[in-house]
Protein backbone atom coordinates (compact mmCIF):
# COMPACT_ATOMS: atom_id res chain seq x y z
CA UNK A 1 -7.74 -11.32 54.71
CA UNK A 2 -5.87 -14.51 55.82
CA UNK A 3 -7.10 -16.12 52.44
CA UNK A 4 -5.93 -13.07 50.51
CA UNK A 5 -2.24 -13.27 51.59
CA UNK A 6 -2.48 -16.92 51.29
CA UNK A 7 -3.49 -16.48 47.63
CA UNK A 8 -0.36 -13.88 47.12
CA UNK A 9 1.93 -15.98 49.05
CA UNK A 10 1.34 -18.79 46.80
CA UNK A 11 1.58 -16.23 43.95
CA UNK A 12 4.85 -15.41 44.44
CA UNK A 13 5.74 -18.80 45.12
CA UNK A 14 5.18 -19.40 41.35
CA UNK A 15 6.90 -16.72 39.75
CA UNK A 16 9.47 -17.38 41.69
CA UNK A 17 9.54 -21.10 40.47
CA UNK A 18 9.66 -19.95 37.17
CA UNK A 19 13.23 -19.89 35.15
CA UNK A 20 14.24 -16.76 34.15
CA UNK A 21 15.02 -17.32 30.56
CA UNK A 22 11.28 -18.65 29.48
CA UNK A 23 9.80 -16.15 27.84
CA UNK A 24 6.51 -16.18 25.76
CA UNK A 25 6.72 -16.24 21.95
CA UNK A 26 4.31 -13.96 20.07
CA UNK A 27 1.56 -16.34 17.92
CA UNK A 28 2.25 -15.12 14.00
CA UNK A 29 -0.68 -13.62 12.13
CA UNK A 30 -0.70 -14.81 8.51
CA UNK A 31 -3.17 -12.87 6.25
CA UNK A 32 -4.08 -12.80 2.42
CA UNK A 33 -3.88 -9.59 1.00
CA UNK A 34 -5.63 -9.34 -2.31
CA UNK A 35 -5.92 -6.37 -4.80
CA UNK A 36 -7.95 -6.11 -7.23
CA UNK A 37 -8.49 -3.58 -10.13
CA UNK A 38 -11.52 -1.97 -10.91
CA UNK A 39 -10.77 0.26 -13.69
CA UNK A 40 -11.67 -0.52 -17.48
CA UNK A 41 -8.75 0.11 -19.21
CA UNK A 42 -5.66 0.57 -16.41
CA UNK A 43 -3.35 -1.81 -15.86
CA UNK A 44 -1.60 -1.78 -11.87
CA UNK A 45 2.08 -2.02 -11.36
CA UNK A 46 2.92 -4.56 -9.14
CA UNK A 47 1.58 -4.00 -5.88
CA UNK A 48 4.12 -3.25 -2.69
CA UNK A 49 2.85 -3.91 0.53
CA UNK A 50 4.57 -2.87 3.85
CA UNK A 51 3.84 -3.99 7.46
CA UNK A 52 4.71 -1.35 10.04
CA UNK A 53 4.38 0.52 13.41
CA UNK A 54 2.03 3.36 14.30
CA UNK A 55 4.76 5.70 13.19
CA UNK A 56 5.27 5.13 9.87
CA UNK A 57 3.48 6.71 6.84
CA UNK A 58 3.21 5.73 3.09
CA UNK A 59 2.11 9.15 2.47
CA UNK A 60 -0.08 12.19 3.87
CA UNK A 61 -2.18 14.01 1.92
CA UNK A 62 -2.05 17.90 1.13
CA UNK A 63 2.33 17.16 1.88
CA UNK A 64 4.88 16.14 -1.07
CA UNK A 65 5.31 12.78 -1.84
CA UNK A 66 8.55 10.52 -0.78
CA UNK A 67 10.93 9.73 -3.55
CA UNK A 68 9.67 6.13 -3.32
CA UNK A 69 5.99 7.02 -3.53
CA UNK A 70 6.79 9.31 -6.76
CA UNK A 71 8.55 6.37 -8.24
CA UNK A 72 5.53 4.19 -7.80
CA UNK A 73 3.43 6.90 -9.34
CA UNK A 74 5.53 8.16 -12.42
CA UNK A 75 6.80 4.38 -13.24
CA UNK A 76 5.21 1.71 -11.07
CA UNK A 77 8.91 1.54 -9.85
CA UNK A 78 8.36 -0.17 -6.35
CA UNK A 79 12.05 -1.15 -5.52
CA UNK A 80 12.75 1.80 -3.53
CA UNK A 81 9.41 1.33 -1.69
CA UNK A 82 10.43 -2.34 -0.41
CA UNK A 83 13.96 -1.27 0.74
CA UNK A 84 12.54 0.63 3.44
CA UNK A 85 12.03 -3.13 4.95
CA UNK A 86 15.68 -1.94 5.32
CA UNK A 87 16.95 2.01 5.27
CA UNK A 88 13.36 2.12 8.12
CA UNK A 89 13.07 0.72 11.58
CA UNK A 90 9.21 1.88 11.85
CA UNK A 91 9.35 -1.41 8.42
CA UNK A 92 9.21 -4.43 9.42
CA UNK A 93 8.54 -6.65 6.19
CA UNK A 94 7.58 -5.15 2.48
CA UNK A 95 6.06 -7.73 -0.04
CA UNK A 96 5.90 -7.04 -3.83
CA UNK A 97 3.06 -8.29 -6.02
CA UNK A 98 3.69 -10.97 -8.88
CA UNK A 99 3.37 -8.43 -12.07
CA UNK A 100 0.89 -6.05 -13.48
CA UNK A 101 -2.74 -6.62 -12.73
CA UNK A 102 -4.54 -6.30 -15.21
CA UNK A 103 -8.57 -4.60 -15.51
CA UNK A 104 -10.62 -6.94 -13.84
CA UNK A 105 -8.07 -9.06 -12.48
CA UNK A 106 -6.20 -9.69 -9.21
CA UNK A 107 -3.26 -10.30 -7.00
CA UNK A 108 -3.39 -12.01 -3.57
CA UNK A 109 -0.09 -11.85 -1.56
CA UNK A 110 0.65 -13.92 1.70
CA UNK A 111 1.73 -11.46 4.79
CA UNK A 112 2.93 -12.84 7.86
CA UNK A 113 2.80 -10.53 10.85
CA UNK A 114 4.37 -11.68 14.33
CA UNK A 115 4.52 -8.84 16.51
CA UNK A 116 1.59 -6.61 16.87
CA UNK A 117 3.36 -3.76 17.17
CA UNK A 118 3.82 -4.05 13.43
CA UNK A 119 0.34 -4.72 12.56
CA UNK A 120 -0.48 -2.21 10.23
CA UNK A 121 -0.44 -1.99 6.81
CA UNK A 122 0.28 -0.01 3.62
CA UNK A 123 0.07 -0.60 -0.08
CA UNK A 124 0.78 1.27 -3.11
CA UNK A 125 0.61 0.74 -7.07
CA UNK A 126 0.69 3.00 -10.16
CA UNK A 127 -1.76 3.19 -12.39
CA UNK A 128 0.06 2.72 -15.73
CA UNK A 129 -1.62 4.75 -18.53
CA UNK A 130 -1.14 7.89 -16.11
CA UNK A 131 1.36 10.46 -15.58
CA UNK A 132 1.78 10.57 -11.60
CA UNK A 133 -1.34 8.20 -10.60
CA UNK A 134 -1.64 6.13 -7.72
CA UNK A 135 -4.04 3.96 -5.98
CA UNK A 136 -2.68 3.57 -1.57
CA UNK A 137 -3.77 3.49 1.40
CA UNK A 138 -1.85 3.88 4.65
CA UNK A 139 -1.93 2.11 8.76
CA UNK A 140 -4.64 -0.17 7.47
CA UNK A 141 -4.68 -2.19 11.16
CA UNK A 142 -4.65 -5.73 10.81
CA UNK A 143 -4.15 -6.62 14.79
CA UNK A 144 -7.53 -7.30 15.46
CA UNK A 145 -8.63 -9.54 12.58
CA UNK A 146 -9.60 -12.99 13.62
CA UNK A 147 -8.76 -16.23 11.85
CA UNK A 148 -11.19 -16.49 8.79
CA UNK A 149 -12.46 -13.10 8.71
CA UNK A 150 -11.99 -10.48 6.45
CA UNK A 151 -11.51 -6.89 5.46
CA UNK A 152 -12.29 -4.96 3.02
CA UNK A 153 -12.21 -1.34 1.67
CA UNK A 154 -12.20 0.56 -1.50
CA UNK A 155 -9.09 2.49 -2.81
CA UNK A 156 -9.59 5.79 -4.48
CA UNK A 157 -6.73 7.41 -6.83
CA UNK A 158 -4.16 9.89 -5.73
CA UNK A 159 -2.46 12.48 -7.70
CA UNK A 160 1.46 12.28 -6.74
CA UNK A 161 1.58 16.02 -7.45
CA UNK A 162 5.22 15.18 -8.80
CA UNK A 163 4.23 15.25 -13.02
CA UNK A 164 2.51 17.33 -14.49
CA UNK A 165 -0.45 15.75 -16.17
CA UNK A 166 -0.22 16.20 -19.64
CA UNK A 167 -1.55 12.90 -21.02
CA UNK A 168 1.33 12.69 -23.82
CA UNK A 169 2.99 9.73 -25.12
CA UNK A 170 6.06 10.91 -24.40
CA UNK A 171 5.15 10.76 -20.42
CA UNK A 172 3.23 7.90 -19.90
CA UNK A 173 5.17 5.01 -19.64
CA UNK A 174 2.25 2.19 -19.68
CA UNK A 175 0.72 0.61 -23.18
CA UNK A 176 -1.08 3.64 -24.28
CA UNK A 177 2.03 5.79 -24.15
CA UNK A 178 5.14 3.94 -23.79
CA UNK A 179 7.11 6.49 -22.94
CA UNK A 180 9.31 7.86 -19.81
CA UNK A 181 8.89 7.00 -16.66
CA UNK A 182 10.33 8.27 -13.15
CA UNK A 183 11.76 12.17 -13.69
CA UNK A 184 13.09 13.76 -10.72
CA UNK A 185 12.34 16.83 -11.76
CA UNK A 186 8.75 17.88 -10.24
CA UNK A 187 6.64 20.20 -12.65
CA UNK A 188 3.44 20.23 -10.94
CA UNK A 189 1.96 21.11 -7.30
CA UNK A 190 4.21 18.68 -5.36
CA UNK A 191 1.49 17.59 -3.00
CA UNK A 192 -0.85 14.51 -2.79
CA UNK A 193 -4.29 15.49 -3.37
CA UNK A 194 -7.57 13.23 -4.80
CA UNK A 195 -6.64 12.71 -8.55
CA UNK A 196 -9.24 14.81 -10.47
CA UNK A 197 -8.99 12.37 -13.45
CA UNK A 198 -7.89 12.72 -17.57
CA UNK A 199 -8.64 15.00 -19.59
CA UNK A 200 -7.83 12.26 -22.76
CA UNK A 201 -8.10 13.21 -26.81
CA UNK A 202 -11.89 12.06 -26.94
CA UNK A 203 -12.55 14.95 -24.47
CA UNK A 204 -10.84 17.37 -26.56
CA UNK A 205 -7.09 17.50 -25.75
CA UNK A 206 -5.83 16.81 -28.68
CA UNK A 207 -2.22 15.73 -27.32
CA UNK A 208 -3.31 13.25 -25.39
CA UNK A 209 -2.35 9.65 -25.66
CA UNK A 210 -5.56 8.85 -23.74
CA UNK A 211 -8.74 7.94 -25.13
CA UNK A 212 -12.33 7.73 -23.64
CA UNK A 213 -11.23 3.77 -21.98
CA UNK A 214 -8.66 5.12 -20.22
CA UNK A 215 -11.14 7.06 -17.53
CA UNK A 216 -11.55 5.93 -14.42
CA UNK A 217 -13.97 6.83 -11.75
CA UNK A 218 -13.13 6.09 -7.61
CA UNK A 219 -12.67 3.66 -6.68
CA UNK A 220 -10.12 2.00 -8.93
CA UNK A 221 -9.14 -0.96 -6.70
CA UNK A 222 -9.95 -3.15 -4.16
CA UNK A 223 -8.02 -4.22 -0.85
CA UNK A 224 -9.06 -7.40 0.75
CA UNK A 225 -7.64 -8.70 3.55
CA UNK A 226 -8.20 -11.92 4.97
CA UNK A 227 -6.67 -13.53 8.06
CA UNK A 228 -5.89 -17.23 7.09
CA UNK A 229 -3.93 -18.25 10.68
């Protein structure tokens, strides 16, 4: 016993030693996130990437996409996705990729993370010769990562529910179509749901701007994430 309040006499000692205004800093996380597209003939919009608390949400599926998800998804418009660094406390950083990636190619983006309260994750990009497709996941965690290892997962392709998909020129904005991009009108179920894939002209709709190349199968992309410090 007499050792016991020794040990929390001495205890107290020390924190009360200690200046009030020393506080601990938290140690930043620095990771390399890298996407990187699977598809034959589908060129990504640039990628955003957001880090965030447990309370945010790119998206939900089966419930109607935000304005800056359908953006991403009609025009691989990601501005309004990586001001919510600002308009949204639950945001603390966004990151946007470099340009388009390209089939078979990739883009690796450096994310710094210093609280982990903030730890998770979301990314988003269009898939260009679509009408509303998107490749995303959501509150990928990155807290418990160590230095040098990595993560990795598959990303399947969501339909933003927000165009209908009729494959024409006129509303497909990548290189097969070249035509609009973001509407605000919403013509089709206005929910996020798997993306059942196109139709295109080889497969008998005869509107389509698509052609057999244009297919793609899940999963269309690849997240990698790889904690460098």
């Amino acid at each position: 016993m007499k050792k016991r309040i020794l040990f929390l006499a001495a205890s107290v000692g020390l924190l009360m030693g200690c200046p009030d205004d020393e506080t601990t800093t938290p140690q930043s996380k620095t990771f390399e996130i890298t996407v990187t597209n699977l598809t034959v003939a589908q060129p990504l919009s640039p990628i955003a990437i957001l880090s965030h608390s447990a309370d945010y949400h790119l998206f939900k599926v089966g419930e109607a996409a935000s304005l800056a998800i359908e953006k991403v998804a009609e025009s691989g418009d990601n501005s309004d996705l990586l001001a919510e660094k600002d308009s949204n406390e639950q945001v603390k950083a966004s990151y946007s990729g470099s340009g388009v990636i390209l089939p078979g190619e990739q883009d690796t983006l450096t994310v710094s993370i210093s609280d982990d309260d903030y730890a998770l994750l979301s990314v988003a990009s269009m898939l260009v010769n679509t009408n509303d497709a998107f490749i995303g996941e959501t509150q990928l965690d990155a807290s418990q990562i160590e230095v040098g290892a990595s993560y990795s997962m598959n990303m399947p392709v969501w339909d933003a529910g927000t165009e209908a998909n009729s494959e024409t020129a006129a509303t497909i904005p990548g290189p097969a179509g070249g035509g609009e991009g973001f509407n605000a009108a919403r013509d089709d179920n206005d929910k996020i749901t798997f993306h059942a894939g196109v139709v295109t002209s080889d497969d008998g709709l005869a509107t389509s701007a698509l052609t057999a190349t244009h297919r793609f199968l899940n999963p269309a992309a690849r997240v990698t994430i790889t904690r460098t410090e």
